[in-house]
Protein backbone atom coordinates (compact mmCIF):
# COMPACT_ATOMS: atom_id res chain seq x y z
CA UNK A 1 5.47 19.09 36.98
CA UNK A 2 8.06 18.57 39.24
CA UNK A 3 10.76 16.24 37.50
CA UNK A 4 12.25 15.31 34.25
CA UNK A 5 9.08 15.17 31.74
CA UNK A 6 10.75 14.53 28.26
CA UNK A 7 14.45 13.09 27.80
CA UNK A 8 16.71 12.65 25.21
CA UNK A 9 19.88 10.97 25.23
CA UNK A 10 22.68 11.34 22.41
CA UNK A 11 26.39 9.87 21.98
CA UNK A 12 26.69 13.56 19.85
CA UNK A 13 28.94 15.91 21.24
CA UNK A 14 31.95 18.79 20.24
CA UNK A 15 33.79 14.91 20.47
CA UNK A 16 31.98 14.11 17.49
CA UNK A 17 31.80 17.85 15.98
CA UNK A 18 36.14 17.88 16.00
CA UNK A 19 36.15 13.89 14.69
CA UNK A 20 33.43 15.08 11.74
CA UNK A 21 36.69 17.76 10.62
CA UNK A 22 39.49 15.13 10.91
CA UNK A 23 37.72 12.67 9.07
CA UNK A 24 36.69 15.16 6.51
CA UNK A 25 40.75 16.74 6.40
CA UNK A 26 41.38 12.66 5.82
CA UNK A 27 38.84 12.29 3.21
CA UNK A 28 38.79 15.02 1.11
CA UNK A 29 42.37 16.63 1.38
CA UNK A 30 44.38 13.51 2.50
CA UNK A 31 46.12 15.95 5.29
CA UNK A 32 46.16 14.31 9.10
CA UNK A 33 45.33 16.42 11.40
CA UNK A 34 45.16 16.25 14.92
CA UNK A 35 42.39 16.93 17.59
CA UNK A 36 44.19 20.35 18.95
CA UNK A 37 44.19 21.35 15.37
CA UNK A 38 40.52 20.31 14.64
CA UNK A 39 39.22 22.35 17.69
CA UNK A 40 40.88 25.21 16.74
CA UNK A 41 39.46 25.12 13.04
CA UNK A 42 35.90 24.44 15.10
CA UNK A 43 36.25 27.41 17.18
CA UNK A 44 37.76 30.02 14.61
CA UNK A 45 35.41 28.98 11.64
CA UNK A 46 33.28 26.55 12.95
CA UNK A 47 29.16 27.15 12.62
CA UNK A 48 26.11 25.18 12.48
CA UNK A 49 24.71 27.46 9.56
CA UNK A 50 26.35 27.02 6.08
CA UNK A 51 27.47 30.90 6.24
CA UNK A 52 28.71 32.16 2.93
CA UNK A 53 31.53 34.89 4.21
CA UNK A 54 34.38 33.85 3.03
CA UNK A 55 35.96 32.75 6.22
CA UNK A 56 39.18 30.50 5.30
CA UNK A 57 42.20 29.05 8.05
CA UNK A 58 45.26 27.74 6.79
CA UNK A 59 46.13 24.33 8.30
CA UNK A 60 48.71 21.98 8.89
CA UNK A 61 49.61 18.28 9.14
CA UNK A 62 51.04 15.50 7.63
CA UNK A 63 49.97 14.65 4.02
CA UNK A 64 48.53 10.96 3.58
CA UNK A 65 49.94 10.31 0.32
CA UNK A 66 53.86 11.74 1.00
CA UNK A 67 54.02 11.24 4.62
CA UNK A 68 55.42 14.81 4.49
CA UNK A 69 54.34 17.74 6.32
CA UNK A 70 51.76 19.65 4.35
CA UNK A 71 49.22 22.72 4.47
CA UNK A 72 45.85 23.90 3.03
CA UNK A 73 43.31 26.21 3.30
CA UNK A 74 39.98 25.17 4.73
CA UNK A 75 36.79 27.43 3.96
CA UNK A 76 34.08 27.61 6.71
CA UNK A 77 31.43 26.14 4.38
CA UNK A 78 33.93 23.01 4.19
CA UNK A 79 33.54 22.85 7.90
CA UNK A 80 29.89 23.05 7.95
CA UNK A 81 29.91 20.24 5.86
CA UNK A 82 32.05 18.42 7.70
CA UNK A 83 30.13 18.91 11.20
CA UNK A 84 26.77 18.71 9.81
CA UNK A 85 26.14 15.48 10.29
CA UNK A 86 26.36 15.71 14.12
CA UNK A 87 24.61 19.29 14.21
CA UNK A 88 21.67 17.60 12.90
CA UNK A 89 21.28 15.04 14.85
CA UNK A 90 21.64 17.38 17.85
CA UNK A 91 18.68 19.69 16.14
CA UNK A 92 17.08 16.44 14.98
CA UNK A 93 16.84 15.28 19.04
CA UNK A 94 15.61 19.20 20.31
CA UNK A 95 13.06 18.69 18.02
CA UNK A 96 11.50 15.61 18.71
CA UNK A 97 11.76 16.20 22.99
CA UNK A 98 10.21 19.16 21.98
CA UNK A 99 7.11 17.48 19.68
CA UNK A 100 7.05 15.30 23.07
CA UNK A 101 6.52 17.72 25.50
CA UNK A 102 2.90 18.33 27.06
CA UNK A 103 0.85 21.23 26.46
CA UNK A 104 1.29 22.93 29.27
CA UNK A 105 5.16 22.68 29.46
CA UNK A 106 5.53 23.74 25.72
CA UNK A 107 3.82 26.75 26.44
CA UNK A 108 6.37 27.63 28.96
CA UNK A 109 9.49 26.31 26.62
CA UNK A 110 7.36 28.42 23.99
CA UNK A 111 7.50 31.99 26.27
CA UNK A 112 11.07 31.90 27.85
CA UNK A 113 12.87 29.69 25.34
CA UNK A 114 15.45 27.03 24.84
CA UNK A 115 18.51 27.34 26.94
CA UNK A 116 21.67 26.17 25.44
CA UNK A 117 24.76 24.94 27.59
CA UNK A 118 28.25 23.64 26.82
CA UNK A 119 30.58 23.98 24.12
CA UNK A 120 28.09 23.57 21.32
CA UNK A 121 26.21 26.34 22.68
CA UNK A 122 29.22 28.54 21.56
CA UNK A 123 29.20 27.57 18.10
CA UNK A 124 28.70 30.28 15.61
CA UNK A 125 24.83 30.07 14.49
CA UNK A 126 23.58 27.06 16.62
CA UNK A 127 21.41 29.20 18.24
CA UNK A 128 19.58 30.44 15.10
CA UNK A 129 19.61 27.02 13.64
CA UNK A 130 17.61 25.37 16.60
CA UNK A 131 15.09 28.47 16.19
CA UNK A 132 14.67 27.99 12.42
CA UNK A 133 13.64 24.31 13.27
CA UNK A 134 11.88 24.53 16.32
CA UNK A 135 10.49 28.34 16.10
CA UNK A 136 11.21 28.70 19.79
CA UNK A 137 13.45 31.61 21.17
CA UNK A 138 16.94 30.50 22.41
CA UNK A 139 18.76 31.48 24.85
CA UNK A 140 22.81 30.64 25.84
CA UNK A 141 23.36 30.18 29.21
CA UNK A 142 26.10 32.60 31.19
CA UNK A 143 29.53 31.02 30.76
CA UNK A 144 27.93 27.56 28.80
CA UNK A 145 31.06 25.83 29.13
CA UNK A 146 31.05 25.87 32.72
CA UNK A 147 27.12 25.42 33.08
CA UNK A 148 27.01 21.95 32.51
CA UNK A 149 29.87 21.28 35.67
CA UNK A 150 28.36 23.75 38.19
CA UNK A 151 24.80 22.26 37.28
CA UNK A 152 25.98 19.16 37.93
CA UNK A 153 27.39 20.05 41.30
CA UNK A 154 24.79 21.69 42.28
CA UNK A 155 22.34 18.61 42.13
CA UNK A 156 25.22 16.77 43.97
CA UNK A 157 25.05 19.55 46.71
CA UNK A 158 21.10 18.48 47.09
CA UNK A 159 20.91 14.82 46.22
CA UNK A 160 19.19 13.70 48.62
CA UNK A 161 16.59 16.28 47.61
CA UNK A 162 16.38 16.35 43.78
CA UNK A 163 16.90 12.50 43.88
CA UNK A 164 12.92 12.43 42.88
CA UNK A 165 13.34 14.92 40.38
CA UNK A 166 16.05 13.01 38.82
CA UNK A 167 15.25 9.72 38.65
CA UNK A 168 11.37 9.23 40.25
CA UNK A 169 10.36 6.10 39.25
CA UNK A 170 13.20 3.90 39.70
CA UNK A 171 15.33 5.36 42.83
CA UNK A 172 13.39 7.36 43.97
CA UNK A 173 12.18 7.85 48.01
């Protein structure tokens, strides 16, 4: 097909994933937290499936109420709640590119899967989540944090090229 054939474009990202846990440390245990403290609780016990292990963190911040520092223990099913929001609307946007998508490029998405990049790709159970929705294989990209950067250079590298791929309507040649 040649270029971009279905896109979807969302403000959702691990920005919004780490926000989802300091609101929900605000709301619901009245500790402040900050955003180095939020990834970390992402990345230890973070996941996009509502897991039922029994994974806990201690953490730390100021308490709302006393102003005084403060700590608690946070399960991993509390974080799912607090990032599911975002996760969903992430699935909810896979999805509907996907129910987009002609024939003959679904059956291609449909034989070698999804590929996932960035940070979300890395968090526990995303993977299985967008295959429960979308019943389509996925796959994480080599080093997905990185992916998104040397993609992006790479297109830079052959602008001039992939300028019609990119963009063919408006700027293109």
């Amino acid at each position: 097909m040649g270029g971009i054939v279905v896109s979807k474009s969302l403000r959702v990202a691990g920005d919004e994933l780490t926000q989802g846990i300091i609101d929900y440390m605000r709301e619901k245990n009245n500790l402040l937290i900050g955003e180095k403290t939020a990834e970390e609780i992402k990345i230890k016990i973070g996941s996009a499936l509502p897991y039922k292990d029994g994974m806990k963190m201690t953490v730390r911040g100021r308490n709302l109420l006393s102003g005084l520092p403060f700590e608690t223990v946070i399960s991993n099913g509390e974080v799912y709640q607090a990032m599911k929001k975002p996760i969903n609307q992430i699935v909810d946007a896979i999805k509907s590119a996907l129910e987009e998508t002609p024939p003959e490029l679904a059956a291609d998405i449909y034989e070698k899967g999804i590929f996932l990049a960035g940070g979300g790709a890395l968090l526990k159970g995303m993977d299985k989540l967008i295959n429960s929705v979308t019943k389509t294989k996925v796959n994480i990209v080599d080093d997905p944090l990185t992916a998104v950067a040397r993609g992006t250079g790479f297109v830079l590298e052959d602008l001039d090229n992939l300028i019609d791929v990119l963009l063919p309507t408006e700027f293109g040649k």
